[in-house]
C-alpha atoms as a PDB file:
ATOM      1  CA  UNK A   1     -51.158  63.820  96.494  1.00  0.00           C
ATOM      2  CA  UNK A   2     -49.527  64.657  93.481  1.00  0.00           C
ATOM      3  CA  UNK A   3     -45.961  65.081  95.555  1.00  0.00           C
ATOM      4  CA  UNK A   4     -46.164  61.627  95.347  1.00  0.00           C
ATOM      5  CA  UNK A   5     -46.404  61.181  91.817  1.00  0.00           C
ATOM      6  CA  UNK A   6     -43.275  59.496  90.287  1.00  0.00           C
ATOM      7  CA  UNK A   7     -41.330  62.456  87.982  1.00  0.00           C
ATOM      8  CA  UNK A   8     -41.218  60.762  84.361  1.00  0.00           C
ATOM      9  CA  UNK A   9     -37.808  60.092  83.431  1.00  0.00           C
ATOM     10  CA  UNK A  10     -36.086  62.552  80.471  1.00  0.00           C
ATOM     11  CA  UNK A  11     -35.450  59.798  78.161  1.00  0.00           C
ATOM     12  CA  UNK A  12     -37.204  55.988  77.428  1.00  0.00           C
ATOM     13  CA  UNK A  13     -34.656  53.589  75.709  1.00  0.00           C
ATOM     14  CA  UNK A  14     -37.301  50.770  73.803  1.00  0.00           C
ATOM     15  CA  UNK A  15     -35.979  47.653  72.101  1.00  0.00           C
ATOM     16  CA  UNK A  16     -37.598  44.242  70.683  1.00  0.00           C
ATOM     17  CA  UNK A  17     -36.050  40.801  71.972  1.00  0.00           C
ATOM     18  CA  UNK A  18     -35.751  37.027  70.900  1.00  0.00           C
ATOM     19  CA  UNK A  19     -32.992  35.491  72.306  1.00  0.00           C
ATOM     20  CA  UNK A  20     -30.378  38.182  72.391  1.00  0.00           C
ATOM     21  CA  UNK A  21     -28.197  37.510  75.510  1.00  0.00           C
ATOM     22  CA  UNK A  22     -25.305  37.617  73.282  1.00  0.00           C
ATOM     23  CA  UNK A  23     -25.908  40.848  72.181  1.00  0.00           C
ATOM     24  CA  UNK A  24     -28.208  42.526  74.859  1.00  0.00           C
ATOM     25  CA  UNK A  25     -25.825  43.429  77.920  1.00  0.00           C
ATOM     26  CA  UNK A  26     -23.210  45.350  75.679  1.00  0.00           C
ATOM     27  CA  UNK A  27     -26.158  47.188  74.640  1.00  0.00           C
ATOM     28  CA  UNK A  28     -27.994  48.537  77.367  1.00  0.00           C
ATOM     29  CA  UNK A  29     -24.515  48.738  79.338  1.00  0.00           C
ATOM     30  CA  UNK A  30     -23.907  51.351  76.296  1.00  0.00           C
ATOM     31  CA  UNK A  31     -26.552  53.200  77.576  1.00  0.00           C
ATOM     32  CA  UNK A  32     -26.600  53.017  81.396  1.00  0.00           C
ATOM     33  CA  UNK A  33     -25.723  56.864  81.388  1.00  0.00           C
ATOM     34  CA  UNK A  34     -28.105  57.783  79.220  1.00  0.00           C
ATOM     35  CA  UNK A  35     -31.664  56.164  79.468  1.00  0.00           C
ATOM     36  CA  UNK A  36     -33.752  56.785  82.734  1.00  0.00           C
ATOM     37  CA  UNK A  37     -36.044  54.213  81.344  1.00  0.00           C
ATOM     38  CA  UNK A  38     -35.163  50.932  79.996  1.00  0.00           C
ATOM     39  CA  UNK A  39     -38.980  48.922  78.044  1.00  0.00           C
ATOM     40  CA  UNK A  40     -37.758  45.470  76.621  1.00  0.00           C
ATOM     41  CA  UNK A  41     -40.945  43.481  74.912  1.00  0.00           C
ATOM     42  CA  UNK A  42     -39.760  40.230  74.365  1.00  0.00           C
ATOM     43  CA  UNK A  43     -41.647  37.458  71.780  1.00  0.00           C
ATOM     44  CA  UNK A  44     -40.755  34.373  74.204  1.00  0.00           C
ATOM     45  CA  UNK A  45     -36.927  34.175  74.788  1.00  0.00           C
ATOM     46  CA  UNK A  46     -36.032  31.107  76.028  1.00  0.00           C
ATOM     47  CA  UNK A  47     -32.575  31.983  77.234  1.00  0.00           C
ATOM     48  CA  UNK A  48     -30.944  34.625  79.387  1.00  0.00           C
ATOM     49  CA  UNK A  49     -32.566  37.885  77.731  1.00  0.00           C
ATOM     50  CA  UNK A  50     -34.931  38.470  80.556  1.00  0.00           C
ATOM     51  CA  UNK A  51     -32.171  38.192  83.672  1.00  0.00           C
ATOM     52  CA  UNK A  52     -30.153  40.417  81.311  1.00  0.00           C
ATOM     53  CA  UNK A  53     -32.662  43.008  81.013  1.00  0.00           C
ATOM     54  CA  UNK A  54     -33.841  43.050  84.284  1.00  0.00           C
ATOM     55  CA  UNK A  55     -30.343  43.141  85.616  1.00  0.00           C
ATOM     56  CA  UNK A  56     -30.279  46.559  83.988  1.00  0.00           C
ATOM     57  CA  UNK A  57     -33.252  47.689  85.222  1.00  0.00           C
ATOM     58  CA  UNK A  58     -35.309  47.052  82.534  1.00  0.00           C
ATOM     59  CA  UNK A  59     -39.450  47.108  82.541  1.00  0.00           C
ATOM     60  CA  UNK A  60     -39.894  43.435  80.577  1.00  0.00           C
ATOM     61  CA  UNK A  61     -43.060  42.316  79.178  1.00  0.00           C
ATOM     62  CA  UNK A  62     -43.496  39.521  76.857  1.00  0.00           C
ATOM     63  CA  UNK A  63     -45.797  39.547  73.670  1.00  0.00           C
ATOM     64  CA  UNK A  64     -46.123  37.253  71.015  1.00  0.00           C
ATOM     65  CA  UNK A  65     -44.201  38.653  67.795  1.00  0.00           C
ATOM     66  CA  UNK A  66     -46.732  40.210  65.367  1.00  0.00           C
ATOM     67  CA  UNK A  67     -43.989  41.774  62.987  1.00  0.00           C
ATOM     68  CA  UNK A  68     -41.136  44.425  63.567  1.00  0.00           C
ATOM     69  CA  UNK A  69     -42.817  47.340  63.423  1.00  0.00           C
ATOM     70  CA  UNK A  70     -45.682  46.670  65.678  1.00  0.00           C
ATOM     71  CA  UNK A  71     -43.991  44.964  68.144  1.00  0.00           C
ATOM     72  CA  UNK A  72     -41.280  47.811  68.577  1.00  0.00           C
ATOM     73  CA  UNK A  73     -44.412  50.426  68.913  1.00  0.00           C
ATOM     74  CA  UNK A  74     -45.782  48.411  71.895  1.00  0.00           C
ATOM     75  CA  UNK A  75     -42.160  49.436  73.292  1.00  0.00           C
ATOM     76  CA  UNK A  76     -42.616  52.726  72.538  1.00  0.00           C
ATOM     77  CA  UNK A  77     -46.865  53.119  74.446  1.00  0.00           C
ATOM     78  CA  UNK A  78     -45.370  51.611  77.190  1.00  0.00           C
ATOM     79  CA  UNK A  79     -42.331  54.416  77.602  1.00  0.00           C
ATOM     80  CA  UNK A  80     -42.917  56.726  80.088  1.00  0.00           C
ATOM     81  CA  UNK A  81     -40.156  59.513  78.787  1.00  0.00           C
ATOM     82  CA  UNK A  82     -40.679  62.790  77.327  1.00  0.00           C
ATOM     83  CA  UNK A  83     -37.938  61.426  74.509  1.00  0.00           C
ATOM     84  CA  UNK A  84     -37.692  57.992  73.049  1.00  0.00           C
ATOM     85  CA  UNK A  85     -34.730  56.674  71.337  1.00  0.00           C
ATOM     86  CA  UNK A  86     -35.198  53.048  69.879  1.00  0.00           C
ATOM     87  CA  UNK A  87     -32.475  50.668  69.264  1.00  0.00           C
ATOM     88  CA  UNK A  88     -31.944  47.068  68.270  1.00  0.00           C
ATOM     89  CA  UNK A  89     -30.084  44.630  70.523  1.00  0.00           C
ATOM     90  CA  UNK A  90     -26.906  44.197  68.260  1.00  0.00           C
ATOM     91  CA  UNK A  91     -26.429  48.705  68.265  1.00  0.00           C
ATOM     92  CA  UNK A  92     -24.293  50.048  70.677  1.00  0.00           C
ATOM     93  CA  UNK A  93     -24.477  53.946  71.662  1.00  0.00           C
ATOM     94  CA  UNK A  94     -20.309  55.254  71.367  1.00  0.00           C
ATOM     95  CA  UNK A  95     -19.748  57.625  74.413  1.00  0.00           C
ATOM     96  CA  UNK A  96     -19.813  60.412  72.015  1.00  0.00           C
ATOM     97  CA  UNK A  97     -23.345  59.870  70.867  1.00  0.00           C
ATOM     98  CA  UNK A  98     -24.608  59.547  74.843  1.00  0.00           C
ATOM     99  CA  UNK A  99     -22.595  63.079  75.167  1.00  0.00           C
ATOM    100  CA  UNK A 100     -24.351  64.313  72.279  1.00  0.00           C
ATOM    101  CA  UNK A 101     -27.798  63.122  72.757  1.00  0.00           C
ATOM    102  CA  UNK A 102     -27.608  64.538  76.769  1.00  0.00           C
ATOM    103  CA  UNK A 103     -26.422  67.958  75.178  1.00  0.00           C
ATOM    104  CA  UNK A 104     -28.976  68.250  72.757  1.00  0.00           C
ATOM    105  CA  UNK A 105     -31.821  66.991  75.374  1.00  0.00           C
ATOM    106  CA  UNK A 106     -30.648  69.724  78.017  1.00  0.00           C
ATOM    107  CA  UNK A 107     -31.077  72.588  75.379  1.00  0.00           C
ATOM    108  CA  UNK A 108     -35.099  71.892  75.183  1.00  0.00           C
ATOM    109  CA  UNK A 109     -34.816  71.360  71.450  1.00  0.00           C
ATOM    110  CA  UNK A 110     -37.362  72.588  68.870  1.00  0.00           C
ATOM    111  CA  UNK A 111     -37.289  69.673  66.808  1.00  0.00           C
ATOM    112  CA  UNK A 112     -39.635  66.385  67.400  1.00  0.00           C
ATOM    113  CA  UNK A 113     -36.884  63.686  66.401  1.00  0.00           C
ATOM    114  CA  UNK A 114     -33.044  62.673  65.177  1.00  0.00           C
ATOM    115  CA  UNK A 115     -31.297  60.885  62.862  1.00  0.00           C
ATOM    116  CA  UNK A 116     -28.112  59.181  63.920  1.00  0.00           C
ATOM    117  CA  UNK A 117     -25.180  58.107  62.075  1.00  0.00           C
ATOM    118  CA  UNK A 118     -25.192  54.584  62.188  1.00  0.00           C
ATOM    119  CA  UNK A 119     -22.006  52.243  61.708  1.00  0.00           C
ATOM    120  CA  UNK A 120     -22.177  48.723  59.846  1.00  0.00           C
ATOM    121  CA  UNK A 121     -20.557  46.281  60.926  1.00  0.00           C
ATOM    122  CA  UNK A 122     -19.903  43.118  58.615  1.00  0.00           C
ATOM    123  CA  UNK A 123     -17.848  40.122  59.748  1.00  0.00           C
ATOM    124  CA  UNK A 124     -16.118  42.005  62.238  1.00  0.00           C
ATOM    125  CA  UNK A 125     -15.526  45.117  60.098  1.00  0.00           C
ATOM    126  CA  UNK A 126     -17.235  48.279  59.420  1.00  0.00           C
ATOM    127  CA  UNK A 127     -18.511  48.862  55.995  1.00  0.00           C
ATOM    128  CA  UNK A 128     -18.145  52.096  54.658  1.00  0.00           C
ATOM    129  CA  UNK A 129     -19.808  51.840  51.172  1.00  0.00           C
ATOM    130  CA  UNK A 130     -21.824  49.308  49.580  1.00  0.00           C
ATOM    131  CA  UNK A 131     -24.987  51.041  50.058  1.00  0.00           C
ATOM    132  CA  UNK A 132     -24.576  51.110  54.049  1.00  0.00           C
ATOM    133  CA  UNK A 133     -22.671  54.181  54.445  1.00  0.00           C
ATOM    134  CA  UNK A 134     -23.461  56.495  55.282  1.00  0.00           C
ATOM    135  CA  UNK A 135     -26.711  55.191  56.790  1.00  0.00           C
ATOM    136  CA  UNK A 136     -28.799  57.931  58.450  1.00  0.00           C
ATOM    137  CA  UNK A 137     -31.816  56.066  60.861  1.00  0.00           C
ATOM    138  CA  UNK A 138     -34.296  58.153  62.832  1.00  0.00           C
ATOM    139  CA  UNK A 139     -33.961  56.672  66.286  1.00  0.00           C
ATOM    140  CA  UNK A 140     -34.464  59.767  68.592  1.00  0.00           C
ATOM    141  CA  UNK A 141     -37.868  61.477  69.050  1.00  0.00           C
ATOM    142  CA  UNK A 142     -40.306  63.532  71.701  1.00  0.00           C
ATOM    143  CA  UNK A 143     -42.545  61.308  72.887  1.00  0.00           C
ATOM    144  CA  UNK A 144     -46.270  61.140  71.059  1.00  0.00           C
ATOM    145  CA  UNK A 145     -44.590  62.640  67.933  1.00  0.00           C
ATOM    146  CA  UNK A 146     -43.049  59.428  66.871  1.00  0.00           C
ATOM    147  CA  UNK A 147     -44.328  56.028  66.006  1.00  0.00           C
ATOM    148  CA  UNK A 148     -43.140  53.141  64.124  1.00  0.00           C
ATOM    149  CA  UNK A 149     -44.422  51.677  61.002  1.00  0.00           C
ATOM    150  CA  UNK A 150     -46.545  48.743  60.529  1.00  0.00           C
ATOM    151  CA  UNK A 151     -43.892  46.805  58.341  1.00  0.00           C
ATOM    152  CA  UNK A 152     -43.436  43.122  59.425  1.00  0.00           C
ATOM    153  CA  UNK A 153     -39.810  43.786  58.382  1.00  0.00           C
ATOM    154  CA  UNK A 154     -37.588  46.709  57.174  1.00  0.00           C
ATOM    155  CA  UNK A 155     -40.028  49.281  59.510  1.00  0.00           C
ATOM    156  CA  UNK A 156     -39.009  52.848  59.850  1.00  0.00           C
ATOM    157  CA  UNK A 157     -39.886  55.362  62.680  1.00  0.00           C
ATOM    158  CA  UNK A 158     -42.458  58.372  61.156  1.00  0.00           C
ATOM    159  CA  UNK A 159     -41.958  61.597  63.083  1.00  0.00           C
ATOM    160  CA  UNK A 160     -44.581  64.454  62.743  1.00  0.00           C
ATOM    161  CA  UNK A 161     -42.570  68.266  62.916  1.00  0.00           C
ATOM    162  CA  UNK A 162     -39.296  68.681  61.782  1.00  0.00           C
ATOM    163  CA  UNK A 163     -36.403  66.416  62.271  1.00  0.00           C
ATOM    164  CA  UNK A 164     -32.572  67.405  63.167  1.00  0.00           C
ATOM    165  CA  UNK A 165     -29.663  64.986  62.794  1.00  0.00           C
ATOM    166  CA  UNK A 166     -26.924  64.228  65.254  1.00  0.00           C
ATOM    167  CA  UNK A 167     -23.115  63.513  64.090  1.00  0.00           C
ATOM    168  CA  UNK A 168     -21.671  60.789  67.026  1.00  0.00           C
ATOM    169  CA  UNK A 169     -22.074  57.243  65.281  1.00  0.00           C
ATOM    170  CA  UNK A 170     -24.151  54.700  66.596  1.00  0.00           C
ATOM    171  CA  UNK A 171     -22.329  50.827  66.576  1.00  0.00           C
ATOM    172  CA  UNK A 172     -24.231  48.255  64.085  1.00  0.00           C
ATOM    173  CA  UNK A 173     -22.774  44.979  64.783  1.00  0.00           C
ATOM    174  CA  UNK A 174     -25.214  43.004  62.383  1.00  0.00           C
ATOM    175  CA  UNK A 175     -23.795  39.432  61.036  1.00  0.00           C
ATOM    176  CA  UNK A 176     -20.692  38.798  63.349  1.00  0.00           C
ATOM    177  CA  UNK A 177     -20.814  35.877  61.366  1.00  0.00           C
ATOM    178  CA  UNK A 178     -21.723  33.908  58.229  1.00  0.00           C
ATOM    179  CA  UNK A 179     -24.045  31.704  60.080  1.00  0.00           C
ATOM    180  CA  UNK A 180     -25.639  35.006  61.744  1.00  0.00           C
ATOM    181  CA  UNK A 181     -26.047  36.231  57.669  1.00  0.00           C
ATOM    182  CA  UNK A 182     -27.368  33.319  57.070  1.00  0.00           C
ATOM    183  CA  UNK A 183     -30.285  32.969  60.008  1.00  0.00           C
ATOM    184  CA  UNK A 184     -31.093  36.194  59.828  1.00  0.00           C
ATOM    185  CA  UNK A 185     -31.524  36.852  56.361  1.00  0.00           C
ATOM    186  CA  UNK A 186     -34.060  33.626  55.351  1.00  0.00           C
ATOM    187  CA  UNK A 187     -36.026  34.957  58.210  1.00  0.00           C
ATOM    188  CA  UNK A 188     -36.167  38.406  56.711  1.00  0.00           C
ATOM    189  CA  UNK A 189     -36.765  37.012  52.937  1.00  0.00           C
ATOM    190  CA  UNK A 190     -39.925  35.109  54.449  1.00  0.00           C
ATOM    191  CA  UNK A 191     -41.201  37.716  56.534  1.00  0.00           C
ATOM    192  CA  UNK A 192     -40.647  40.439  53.501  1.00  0.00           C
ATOM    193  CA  UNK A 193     -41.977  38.362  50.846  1.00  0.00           C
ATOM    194  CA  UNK A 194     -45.101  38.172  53.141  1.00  0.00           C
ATOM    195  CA  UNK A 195     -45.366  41.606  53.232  1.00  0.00           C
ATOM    196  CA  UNK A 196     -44.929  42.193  49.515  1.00  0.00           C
ATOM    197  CA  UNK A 197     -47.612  39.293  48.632  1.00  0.00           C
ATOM    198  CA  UNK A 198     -50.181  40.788  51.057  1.00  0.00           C
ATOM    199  CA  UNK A 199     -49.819  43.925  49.201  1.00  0.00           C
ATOM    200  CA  UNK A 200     -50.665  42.095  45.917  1.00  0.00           C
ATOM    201  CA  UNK A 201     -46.852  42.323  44.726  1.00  0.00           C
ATOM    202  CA  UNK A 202     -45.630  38.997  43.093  1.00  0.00           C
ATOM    203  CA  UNK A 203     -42.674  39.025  40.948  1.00  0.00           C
ATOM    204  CA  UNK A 204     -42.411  37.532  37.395  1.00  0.00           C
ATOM    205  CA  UNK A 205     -38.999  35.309  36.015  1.00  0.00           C
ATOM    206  CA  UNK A 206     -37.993  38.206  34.247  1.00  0.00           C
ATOM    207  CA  UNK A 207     -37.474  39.867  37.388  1.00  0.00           C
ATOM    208  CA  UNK A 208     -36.249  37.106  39.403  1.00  0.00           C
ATOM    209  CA  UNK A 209     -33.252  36.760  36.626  1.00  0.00           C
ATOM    210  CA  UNK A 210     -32.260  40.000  36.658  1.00  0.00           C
ATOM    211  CA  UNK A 211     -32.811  41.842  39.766  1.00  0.00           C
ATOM    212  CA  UNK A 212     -30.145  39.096  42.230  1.00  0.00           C
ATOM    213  CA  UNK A 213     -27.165  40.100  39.678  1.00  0.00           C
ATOM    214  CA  UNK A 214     -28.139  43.915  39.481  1.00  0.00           C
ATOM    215  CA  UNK A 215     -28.412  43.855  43.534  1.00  0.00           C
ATOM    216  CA  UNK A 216     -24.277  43.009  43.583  1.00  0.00           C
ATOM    217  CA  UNK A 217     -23.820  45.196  40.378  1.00  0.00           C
ATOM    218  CA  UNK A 218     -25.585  48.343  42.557  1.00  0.00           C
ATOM    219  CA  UNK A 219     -23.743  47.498  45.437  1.00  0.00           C
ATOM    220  CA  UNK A 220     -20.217  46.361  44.515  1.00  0.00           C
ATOM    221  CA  UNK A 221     -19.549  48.479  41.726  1.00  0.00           C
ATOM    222  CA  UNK A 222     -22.330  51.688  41.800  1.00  0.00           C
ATOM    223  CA  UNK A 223     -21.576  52.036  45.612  1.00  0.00           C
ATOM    224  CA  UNK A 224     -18.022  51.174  45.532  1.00  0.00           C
ATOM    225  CA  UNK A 225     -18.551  47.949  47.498  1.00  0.00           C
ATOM    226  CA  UNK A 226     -15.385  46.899  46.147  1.00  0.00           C
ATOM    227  CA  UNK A 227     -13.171  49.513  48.788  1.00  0.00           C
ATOM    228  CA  UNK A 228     -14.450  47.748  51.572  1.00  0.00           C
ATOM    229  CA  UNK A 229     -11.925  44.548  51.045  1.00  0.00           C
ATOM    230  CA  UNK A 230     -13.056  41.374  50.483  1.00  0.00           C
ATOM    231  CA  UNK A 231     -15.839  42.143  52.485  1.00  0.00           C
ATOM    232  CA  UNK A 232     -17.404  44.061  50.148  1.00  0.00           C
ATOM    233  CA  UNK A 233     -17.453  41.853  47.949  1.00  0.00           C
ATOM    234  CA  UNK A 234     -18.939  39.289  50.093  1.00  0.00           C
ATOM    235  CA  UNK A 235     -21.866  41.687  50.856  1.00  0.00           C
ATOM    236  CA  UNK A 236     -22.534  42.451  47.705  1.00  0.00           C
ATOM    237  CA  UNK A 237     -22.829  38.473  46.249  1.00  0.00           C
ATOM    238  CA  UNK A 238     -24.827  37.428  49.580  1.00  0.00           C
ATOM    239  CA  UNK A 239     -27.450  40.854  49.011  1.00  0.00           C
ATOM    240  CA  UNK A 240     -28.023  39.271  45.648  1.00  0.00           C
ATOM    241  CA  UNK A 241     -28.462  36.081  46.626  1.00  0.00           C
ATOM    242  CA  UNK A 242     -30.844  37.358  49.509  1.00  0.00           C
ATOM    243  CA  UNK A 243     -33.068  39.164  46.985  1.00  0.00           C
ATOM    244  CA  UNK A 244     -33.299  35.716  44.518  1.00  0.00           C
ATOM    245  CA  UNK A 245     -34.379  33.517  47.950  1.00  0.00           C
ATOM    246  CA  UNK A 246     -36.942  36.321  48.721  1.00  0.00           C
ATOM    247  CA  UNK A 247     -38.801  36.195  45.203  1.00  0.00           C
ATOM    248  CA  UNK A 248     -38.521  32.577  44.967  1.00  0.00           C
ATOM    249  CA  UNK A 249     -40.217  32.238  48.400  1.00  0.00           C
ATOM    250  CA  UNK A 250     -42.936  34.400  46.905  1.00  0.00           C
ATOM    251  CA  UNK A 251     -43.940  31.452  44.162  1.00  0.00           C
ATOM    252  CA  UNK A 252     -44.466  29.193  47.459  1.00  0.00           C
ATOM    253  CA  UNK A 253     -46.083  30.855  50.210  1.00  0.00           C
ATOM    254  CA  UNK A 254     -47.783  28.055  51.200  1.00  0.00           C
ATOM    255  CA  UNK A 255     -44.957  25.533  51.212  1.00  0.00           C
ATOM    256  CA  UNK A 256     -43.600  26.206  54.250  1.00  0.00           C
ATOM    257  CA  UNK A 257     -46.826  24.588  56.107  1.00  0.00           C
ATOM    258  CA  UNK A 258     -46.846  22.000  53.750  1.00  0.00           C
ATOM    259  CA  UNK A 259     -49.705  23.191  51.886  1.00  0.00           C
ATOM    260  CA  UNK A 260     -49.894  23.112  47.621  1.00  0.00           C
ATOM    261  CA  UNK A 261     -47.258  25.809  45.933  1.00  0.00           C
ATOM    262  CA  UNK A 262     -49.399  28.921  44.311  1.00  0.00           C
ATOM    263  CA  UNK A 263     -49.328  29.326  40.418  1.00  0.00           C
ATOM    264  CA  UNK A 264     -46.176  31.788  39.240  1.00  0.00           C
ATOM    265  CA  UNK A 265     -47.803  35.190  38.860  1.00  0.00           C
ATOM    266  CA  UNK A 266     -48.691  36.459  35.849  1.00  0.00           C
ATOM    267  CA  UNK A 267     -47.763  40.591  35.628  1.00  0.00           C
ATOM    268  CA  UNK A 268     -48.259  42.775  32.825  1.00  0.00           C
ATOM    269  CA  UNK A 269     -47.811  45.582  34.883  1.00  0.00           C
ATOM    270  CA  UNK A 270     -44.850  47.457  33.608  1.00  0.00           C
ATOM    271  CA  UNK A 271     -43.467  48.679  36.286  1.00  0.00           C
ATOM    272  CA  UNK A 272     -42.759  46.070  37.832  1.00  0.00           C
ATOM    273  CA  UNK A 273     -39.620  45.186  34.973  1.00  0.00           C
ATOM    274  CA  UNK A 274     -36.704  44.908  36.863  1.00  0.00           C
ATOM    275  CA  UNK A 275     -34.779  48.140  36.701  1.00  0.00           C
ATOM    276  CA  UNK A 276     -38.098  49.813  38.399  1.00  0.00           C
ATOM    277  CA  UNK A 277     -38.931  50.141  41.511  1.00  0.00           C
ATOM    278  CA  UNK A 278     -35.665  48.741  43.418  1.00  0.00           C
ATOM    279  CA  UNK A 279     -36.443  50.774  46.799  1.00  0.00           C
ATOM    280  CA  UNK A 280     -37.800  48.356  49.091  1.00  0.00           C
ATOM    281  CA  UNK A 281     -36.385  45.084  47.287  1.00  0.00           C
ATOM    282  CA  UNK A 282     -33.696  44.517  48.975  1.00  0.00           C
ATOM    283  CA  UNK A 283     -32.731  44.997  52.548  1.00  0.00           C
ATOM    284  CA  UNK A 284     -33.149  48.004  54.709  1.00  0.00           C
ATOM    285  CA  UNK A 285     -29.100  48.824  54.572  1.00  0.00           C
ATOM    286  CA  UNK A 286     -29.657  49.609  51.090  1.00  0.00           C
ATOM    287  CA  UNK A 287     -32.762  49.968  50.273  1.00  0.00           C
ATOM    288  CA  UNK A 288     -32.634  53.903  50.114  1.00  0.00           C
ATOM    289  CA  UNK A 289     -29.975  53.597  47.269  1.00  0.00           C
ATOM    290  CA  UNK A 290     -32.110  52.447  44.751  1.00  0.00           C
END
């Protein structure tokens, strides 16, 4: 009978996982009062991710990683809602934006997704320039009028209708510390750089020299990196130091299997001289600044 049919919930909160049981209660705590629905697809955690989750309620299926963007779109088939909002285990919703988002949801809104105003945080402190501020991410959407990109790294969510944006700020707490920086950022150089070389992109020396040192000029100086304290200028020299270890990975693809490095590329093309084509060479804080 359909009586018996279980009534979707209103909302489907989807995230990725690997490891994240630092991170992961704070999160979906954040949004107890929020999500009816709770997907977690996890790429083989070996710690406490999955009691977490399921101590929260959450639906948790493993699958081997195949690359941000697909991975968080198994997430999202698997949601039940009639709205989706994705988020990654280090955000945490404010009370404001769970206010907001329930307000807008109740009014049986005429637009297919949302932006929200996410916050930055560096070492402890929210950055408020540099290319991450403000930092607009669609992360709210009617379900089958969403879906994510296929982007091993840096994906973005692609929304079909028109698209609204909400004001309550959603928490970033990316690199609590160096060593998090550190991790996190060689694994996104090598996944990037494989994205860029299966799209036939290789860099030349011209553009390895120059484009590090404009990163931190862009950032620190263009997009007053410099008012956010010391931090700031952190940011800026480790962005520019990201972007060198991503192009240099690109000369060795196969080095990391131990396999023989691949000849330096050989480009004529001329736009790819290194004060073209900036948006999508460095990460996705500040990639839409260039």
């Amino acid at each position: 009978m359909t009586d018996d049919l279980p009534i979707p919930p209103l909302l489907s909160l989807c995230l990725i996982t690997y490891n994240e049981e630092r991170n992961l209660d704070e999160c979906l705590a954040s949004f107890t009062s929020l999500a009816g629905e709770i997907i977690v697809v996890d790429s083989g955690s070996s710690d406490r991710t999955r009691e977490i989750a399921e101590k929260h309620g959450a639906r948790f299926h493993v699958s081997p990683f195949d690359g941000f963007g697909r991975q968080k779109q198994k997430a999202i088939d698997l949601a039940t809602g009639s709205w989706i909002f994705v988020v990654d285990a280090d955000e945490r919703a404010t009370p404001s934006l769970a206010e907001e988002v329930r307000a807008v949801l109740k009014m049986e809104p005429a637009m297919n997704g949302y932006e929200v105003n996410r916050v930055n945080f560096f070492l402890g402190k929210p950055i408020l320039h540099s290319g991450w501020a403000p930092d607009h991410v669609l992360r709210l959407f009617r379900k089958g009028a969403g879906r994510t990109s296929d982007n091993l790294v840096h994906e973005e969510i692609r929304v079909s209708g028109k698209v609204g944006r909400l004001s309550s700020p959603l928490h970033h707490y990316t690199y609590r510390t160096l060593d998090d920086y550190l991790k996190k950022s060689a694994r996104y150089a090598a996944l990037s750089s494989k994205e860029k070389l299966k799209n036939g992109a290789r860099p030349g020396l011209f553009k390895i020299l120059l484009d590090p040192p404009f990163v931190f000029f862009k950032m620190y100086v263009m997009k007053q990196g410099f008012r956010d304290g010391r931090e700031g200028l952190f940011l800026a020299i480790l962005y520019g130091f990201y972007t060198a270890i991503k192009y240099i990975w690109m000369y060795y693809p196969e080095k990391e299997a131990g396999g023989t490095p691949s000849p330096p590329p050989q480009s004529t093309d001329p736009q790819n001289t290194p004060l073209n084509k900036h948006k999508g060479d460095v990460p996705k804080h500040i990639a839409s600044t260039f």
